[in-house]
N, C-alpha and C. Protein backbone atom coordinates (compact mmCIF):
# COMPACT_ATOMS: atom_id res chain seq x y z
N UNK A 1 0.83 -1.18 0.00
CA UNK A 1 0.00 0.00 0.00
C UNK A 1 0.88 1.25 0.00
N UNK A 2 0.74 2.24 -0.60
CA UNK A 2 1.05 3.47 -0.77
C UNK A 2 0.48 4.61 0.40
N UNK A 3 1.54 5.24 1.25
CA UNK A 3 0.97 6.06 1.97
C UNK A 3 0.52 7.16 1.96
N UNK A 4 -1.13 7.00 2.07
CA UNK A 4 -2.23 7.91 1.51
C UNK A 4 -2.82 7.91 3.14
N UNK A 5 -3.60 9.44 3.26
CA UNK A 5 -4.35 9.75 4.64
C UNK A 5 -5.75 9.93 4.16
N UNK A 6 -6.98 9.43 4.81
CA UNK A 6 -8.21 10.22 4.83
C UNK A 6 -8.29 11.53 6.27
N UNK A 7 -8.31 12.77 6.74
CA UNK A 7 -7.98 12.92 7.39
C UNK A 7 -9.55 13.40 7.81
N UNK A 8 -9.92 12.86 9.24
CA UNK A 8 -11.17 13.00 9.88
C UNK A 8 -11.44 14.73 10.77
N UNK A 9 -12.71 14.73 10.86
CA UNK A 9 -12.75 16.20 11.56
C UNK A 9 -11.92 16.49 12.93
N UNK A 10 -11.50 15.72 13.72
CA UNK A 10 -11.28 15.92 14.88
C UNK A 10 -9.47 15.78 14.34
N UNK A 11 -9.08 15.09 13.59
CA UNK A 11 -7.71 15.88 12.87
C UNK A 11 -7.62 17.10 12.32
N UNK A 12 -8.71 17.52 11.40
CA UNK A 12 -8.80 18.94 10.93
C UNK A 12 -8.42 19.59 12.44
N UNK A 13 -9.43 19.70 13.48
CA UNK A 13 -9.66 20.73 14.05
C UNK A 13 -8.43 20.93 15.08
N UNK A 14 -7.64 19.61 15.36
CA UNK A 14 -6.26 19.49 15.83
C UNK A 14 -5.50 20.36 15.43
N UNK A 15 -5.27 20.09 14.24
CA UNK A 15 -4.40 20.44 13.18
C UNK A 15 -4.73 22.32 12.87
N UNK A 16 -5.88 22.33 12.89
CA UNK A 16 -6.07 24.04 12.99
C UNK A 16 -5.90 25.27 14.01
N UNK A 17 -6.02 24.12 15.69
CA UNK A 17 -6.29 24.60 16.53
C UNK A 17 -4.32 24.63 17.62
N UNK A 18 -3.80 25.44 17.60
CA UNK A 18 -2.02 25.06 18.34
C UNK A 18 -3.03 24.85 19.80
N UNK A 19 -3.35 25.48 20.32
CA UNK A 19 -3.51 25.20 22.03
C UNK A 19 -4.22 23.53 22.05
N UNK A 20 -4.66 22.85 21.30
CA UNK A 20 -4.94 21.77 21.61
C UNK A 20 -3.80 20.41 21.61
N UNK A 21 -4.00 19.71 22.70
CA UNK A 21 -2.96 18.40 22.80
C UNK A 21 -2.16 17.95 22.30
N UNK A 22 -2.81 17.71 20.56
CA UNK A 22 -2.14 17.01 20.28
C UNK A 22 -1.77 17.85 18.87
N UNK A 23 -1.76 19.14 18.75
CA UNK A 23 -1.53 20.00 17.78
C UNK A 23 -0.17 19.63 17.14
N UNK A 24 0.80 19.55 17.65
CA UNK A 24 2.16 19.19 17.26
C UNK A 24 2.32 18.44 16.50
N UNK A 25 1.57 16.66 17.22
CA UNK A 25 1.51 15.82 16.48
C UNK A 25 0.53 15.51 14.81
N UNK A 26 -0.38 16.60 15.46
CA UNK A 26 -0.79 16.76 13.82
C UNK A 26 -0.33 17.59 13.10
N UNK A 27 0.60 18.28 13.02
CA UNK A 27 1.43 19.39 12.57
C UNK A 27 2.68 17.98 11.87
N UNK A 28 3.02 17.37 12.51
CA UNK A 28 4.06 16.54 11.85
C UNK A 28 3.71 15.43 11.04
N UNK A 29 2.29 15.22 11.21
CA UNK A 29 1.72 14.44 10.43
C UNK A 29 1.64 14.94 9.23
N UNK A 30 1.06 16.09 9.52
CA UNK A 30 0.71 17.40 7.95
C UNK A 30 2.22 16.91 7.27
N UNK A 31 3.01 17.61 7.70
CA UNK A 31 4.22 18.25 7.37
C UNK A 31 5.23 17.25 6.74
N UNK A 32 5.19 15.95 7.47
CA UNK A 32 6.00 15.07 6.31
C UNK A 32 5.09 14.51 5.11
N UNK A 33 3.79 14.00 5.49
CA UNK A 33 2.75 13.61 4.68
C UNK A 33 3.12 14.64 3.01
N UNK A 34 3.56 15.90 3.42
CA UNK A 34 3.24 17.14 2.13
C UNK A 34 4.85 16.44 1.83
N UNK A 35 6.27 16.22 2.88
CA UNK A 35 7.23 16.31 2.64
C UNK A 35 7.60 15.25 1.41
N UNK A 36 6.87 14.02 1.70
CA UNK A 36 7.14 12.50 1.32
C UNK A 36 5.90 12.89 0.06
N UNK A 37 5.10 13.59 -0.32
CA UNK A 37 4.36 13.26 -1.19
C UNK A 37 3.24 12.51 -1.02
N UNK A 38 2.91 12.22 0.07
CA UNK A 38 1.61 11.42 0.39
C UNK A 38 0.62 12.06 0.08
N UNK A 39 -0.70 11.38 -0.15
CA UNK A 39 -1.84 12.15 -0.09
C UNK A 39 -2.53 12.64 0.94
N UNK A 40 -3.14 13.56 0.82
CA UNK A 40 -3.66 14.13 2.48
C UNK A 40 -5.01 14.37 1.82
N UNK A 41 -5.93 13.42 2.22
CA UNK A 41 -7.71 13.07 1.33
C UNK A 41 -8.52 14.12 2.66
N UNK A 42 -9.85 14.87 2.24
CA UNK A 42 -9.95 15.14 2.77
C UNK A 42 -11.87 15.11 2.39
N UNK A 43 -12.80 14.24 3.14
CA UNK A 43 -13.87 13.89 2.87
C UNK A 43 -15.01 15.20 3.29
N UNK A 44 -15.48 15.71 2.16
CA UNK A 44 -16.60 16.76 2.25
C UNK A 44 -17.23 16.53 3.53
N UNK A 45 -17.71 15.54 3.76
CA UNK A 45 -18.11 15.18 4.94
C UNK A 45 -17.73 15.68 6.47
N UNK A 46 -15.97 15.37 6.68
CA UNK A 46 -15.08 15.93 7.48
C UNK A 46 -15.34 17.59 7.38
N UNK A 47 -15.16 17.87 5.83
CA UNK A 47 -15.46 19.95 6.01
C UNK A 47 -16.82 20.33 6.76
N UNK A 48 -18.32 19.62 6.01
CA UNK A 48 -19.12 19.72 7.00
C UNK A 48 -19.31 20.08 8.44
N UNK A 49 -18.40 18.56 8.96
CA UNK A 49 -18.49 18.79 10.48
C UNK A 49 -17.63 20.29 10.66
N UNK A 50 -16.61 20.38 10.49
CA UNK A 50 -15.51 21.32 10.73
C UNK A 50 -16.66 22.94 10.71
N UNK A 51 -16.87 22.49 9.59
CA UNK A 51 -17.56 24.59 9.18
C UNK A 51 -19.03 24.52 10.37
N UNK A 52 -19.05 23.66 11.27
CA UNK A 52 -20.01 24.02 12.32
C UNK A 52 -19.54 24.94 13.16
N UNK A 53 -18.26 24.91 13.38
CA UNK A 53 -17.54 25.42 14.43
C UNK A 53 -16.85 26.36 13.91
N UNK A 54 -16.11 26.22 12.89
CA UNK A 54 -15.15 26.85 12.65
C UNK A 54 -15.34 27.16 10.45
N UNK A 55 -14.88 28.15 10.02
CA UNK A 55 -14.62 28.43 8.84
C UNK A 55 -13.67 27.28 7.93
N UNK A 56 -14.25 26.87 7.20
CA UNK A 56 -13.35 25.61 5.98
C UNK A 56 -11.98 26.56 5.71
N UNK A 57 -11.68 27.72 5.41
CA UNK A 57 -10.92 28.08 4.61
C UNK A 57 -9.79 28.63 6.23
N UNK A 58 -10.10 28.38 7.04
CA UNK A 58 -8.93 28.12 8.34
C UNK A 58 -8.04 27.05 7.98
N UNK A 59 -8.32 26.16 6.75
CA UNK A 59 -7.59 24.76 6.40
C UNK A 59 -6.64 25.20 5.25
N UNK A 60 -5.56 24.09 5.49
CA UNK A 60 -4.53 24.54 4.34
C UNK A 60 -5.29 23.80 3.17
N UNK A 61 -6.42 24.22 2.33
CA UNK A 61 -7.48 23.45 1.80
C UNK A 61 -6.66 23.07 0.11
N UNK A 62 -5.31 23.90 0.12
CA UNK A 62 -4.85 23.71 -1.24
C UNK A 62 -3.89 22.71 -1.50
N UNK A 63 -3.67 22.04 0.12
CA UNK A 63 -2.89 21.14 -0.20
C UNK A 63 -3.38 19.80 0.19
N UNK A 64 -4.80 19.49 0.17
CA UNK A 64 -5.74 18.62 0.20
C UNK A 64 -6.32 17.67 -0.77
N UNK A 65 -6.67 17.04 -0.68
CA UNK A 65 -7.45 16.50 -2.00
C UNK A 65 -8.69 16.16 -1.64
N UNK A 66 -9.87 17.04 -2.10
CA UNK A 66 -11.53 16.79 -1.32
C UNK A 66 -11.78 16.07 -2.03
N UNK A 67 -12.31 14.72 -1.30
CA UNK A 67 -13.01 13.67 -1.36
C UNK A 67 -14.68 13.95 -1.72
N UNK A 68 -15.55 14.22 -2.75
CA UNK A 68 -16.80 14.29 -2.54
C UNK A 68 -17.68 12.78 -2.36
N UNK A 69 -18.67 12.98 -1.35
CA UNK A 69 -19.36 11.86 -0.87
C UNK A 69 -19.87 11.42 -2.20
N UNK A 70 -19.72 10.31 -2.67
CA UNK A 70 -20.57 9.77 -4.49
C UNK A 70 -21.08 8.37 -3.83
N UNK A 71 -21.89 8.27 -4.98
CA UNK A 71 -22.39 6.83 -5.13
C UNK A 71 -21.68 5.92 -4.35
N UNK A 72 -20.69 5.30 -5.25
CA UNK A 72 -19.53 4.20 -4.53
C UNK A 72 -19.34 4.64 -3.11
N UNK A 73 -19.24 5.73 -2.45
CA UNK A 73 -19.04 5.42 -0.94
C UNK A 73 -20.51 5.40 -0.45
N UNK A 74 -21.36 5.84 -0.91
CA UNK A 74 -23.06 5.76 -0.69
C UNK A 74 -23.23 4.38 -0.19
N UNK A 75 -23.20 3.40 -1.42
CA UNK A 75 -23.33 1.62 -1.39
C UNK A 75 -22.19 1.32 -0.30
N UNK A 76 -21.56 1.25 -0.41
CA UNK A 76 -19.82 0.86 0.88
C UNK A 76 -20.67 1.42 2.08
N UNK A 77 -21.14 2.52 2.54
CA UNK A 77 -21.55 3.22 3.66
C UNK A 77 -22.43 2.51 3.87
N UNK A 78 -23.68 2.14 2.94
CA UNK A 78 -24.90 1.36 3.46
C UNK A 78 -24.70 -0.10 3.85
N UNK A 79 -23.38 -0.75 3.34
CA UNK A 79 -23.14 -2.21 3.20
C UNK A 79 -22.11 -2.22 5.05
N UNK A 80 -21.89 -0.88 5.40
CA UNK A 80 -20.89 -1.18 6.13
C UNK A 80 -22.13 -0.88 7.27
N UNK A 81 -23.00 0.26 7.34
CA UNK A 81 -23.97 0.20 8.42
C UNK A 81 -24.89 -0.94 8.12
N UNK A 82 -25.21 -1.49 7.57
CA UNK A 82 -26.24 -3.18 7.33
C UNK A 82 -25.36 -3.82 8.31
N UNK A 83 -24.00 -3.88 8.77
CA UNK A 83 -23.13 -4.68 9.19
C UNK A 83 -23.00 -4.35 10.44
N UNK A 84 -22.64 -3.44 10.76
CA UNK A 84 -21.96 -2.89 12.01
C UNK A 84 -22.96 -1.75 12.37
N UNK A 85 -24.26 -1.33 12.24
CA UNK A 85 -25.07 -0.11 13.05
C UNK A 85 -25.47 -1.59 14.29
N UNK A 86 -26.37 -2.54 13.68
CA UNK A 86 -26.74 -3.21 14.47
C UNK A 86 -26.56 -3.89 16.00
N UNK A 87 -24.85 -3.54 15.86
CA UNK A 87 -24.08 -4.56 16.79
C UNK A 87 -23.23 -3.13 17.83
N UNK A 88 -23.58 -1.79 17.71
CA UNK A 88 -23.09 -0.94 17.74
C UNK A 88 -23.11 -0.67 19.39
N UNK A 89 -22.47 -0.14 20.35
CA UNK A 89 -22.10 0.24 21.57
C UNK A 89 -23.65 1.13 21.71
N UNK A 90 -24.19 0.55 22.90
CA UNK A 90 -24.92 0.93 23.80
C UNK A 90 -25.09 2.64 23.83
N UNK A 91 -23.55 3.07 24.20
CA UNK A 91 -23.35 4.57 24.29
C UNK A 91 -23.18 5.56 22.97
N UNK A 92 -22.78 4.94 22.03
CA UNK A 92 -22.73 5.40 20.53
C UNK A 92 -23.58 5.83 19.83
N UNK A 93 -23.64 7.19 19.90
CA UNK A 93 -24.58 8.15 19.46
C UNK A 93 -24.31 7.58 17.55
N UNK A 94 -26.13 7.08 17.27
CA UNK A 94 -26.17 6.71 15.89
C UNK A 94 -25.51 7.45 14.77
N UNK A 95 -26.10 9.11 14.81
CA UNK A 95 -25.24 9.79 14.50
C UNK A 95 -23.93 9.84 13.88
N UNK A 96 -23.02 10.21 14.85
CA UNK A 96 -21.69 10.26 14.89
C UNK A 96 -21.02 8.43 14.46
N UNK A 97 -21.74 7.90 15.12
CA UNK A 97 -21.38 5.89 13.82
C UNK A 97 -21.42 6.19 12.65
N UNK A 98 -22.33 6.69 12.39
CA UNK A 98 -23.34 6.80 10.64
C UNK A 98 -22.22 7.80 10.12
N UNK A 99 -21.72 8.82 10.79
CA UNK A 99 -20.98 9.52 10.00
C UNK A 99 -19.55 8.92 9.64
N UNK A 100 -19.18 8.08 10.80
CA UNK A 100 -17.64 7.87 11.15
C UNK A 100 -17.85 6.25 9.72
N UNK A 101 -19.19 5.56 9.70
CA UNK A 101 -18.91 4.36 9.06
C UNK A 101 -18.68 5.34 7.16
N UNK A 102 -19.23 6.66 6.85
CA UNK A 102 -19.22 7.28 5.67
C UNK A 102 -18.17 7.35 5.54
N UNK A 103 -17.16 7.87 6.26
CA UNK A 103 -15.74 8.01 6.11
C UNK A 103 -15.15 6.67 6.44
N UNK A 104 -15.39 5.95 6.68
CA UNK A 104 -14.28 4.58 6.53
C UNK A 104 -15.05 4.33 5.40
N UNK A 105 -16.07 4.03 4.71
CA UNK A 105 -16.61 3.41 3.35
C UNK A 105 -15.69 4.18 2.26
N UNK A 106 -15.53 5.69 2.44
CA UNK A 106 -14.73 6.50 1.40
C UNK A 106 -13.24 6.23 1.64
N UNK A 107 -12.59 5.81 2.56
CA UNK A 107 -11.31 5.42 2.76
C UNK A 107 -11.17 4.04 1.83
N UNK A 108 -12.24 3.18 1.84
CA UNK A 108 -12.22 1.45 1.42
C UNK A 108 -12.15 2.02 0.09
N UNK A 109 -13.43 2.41 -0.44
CA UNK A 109 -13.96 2.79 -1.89
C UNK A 109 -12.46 3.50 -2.43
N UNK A 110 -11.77 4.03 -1.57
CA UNK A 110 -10.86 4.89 -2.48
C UNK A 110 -9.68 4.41 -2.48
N UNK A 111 -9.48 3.38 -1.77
CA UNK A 111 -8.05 2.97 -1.62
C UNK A 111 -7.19 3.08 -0.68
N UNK A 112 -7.99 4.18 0.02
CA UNK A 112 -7.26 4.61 0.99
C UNK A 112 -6.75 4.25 2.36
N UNK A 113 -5.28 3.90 2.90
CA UNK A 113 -5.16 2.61 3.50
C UNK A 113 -5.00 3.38 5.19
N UNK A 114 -4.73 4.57 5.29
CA UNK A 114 -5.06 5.48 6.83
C UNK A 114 -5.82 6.48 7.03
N UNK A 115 -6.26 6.43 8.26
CA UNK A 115 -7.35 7.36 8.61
C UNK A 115 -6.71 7.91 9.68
N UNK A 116 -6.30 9.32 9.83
CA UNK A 116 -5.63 9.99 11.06
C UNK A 116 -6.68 10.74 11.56
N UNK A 117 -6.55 10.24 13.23
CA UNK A 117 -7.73 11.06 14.05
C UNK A 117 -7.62 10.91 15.49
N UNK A 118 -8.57 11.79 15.96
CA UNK A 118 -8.31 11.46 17.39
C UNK A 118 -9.42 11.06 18.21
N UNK A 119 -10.07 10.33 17.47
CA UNK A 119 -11.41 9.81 17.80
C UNK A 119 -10.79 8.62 17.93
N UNK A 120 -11.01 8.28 19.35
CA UNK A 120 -10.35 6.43 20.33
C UNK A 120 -12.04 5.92 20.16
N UNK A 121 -12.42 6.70 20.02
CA UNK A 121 -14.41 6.42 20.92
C UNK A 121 -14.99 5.38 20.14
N UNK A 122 -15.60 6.04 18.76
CA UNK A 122 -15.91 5.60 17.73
C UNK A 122 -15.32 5.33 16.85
N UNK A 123 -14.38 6.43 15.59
CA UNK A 123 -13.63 5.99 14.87
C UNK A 123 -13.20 4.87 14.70
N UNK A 124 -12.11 4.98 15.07
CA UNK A 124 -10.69 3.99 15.37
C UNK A 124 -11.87 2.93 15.91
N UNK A 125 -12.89 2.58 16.91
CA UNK A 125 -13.42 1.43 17.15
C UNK A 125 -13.86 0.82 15.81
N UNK A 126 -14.65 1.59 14.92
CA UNK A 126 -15.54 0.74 13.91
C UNK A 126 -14.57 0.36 13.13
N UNK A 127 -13.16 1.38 12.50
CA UNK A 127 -12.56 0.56 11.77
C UNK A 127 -11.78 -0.59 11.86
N UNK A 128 -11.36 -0.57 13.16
CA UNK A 128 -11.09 -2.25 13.59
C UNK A 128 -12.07 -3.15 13.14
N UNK A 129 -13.63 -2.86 13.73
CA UNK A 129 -14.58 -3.62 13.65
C UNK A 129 -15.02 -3.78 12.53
N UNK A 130 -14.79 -2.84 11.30
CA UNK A 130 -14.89 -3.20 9.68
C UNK A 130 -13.80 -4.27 9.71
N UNK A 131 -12.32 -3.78 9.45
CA UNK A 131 -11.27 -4.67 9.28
C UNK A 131 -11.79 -6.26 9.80
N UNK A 132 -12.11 -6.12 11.00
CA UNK A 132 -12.17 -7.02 11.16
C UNK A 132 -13.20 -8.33 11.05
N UNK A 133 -14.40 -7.76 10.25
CA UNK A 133 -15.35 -8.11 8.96
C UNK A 133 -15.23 -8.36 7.92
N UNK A 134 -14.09 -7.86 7.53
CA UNK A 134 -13.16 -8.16 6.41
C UNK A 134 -14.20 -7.02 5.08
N UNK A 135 -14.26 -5.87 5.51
CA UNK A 135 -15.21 -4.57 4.88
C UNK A 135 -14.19 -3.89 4.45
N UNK A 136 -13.06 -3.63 4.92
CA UNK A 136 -12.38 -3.01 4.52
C UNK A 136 -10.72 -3.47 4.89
N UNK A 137 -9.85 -2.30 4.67
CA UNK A 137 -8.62 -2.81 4.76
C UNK A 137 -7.79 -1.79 5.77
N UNK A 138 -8.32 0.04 5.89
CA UNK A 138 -7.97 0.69 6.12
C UNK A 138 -7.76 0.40 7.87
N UNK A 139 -6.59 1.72 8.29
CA UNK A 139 -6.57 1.20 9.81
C UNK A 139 -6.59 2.80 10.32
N UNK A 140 -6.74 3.08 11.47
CA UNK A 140 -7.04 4.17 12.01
C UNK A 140 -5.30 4.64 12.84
N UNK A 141 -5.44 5.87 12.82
CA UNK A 141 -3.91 6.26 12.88
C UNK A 141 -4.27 7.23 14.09
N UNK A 142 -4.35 6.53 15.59
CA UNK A 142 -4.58 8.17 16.97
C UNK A 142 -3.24 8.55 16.82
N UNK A 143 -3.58 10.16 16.89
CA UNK A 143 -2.47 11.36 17.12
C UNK A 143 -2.05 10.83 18.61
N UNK A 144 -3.09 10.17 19.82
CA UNK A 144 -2.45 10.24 21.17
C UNK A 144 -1.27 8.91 20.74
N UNK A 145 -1.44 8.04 19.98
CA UNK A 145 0.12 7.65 20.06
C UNK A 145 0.74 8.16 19.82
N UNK A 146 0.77 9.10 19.28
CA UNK A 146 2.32 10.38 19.23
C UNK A 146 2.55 9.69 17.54
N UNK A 147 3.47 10.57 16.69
CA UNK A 147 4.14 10.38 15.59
C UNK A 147 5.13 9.15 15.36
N UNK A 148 4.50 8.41 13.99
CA UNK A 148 5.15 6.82 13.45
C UNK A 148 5.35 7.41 12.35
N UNK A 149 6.52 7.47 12.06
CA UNK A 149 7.23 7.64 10.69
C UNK A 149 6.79 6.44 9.65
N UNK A 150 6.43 5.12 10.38
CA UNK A 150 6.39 3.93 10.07
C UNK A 150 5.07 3.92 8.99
N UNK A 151 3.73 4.83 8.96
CA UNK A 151 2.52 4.80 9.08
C UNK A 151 3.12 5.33 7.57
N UNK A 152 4.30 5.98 7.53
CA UNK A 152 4.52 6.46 5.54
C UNK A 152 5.85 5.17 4.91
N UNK A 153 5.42 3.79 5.73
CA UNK A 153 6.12 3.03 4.91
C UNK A 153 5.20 1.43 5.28
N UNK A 154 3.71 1.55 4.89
CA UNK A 154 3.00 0.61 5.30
C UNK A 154 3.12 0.38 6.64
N UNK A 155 3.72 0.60 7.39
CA UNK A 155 3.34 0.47 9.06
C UNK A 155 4.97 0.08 9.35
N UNK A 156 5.21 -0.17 8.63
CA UNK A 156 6.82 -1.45 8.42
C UNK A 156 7.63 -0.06 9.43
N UNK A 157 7.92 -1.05 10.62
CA UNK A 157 9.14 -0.57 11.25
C UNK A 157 9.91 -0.15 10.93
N UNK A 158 11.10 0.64 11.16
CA UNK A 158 12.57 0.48 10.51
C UNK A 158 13.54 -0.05 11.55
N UNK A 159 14.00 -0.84 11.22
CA UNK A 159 14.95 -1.21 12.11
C UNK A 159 16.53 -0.15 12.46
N UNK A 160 16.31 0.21 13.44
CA UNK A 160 17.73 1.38 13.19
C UNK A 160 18.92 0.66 13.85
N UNK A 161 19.94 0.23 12.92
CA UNK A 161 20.92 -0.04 13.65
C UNK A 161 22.40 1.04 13.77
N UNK A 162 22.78 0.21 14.91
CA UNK A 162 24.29 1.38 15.17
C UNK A 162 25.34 0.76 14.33
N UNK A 163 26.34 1.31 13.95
CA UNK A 163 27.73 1.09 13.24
C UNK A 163 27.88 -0.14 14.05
N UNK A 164 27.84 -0.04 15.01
CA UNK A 164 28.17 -1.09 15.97
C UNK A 164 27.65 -2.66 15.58
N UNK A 165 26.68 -2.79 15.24
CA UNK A 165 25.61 -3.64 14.98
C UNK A 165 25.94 -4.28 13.72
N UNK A 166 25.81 -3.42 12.66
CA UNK A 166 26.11 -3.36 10.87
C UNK A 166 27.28 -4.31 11.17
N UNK A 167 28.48 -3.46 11.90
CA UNK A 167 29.79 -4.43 11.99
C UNK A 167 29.62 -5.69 12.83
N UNK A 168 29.14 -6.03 13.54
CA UNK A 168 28.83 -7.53 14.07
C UNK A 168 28.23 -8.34 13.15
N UNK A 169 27.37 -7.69 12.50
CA UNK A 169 26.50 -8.74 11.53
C UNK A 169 26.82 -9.60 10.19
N UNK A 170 28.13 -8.48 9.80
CA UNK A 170 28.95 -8.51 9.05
C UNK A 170 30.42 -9.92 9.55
N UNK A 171 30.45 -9.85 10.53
CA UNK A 171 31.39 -11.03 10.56
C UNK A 171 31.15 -12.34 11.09
């Protein structure tokens, strides 16, 4: 997989906002994502939520690529709530599921293999719980783990070794 982002509202508003937590870490997410050439997807949907609160054009919106909600994530969205509304957490405002399963259907439909956010609640829950339906493929990326360089080389570790190491291995 090629490292591509869908990036969710509660990343936007990270990412717009410095006094919040985890601002930094979405600042470095931005910032190599643009460095390395990745895509940084950004689902009409996500602007929606955002322009409740806050103005769309607070976003670096030119170095984005807007995702418009179509058909193909329409069918994916309905195939993924047929699946997973039913079985859904007690506390999980329908709502905010219904929106979070639109944006993982447009991540599947598009190829798209991360979703950066800071939604532990819902998000990141359903897309495990797609993945693990075998609905999709994409995986959810929390800012509270702090910055993985790894997440722009399929997840793949790097192994860092010392001079030290290289030369042992070597003899």
């Amino acid at each position: 997989m090629t490292a591509a982002f869908l990036l969710d509202t509660s990343f936007l508003i990270t990412l717009a906002d410095d006094s919040r937590p985890g601002h930094a870490i979405a600042r470095q997410y931005y910032e190599h994502a643009l460095q390395e050439g990745a895509p940084l997807h950004v689902s009409t949907l996500a602007l929606a939520e955002f322009a409740t609160k806050q103005a769309v054009t607070d976003l670096p919106l030119r170095t984005f690529r807007i995702e418009p909600f179509n058909i193909r994530h329409a069918i994916k969205s309905g195939e993924l709530c047929a699946g997973l509304m039913p079985t859904r957490d007690a506390g999980d405002n329908r709502a905010v599921v219904r929106t979070d399963l639109q944006l993982i259907a447009q991540a599947a439909s598009e190829g798209i293999p991360f979703i950066l956010t800071e939604d532990r609640n819902t998000l990141s829950k359903y897309v495990e719980r797609a993945r693990s339906a075998g609905s999709c493929q994409c995986r959810a990326i929390l800012l509270s783990d702090g910055f993985d360089e790894a997440w722009f080389n399929d997840g793949q570790k790097v192994l860092k070794l010392s001079a030290q190491d290289t030369d042992a291995s070597e003899t």
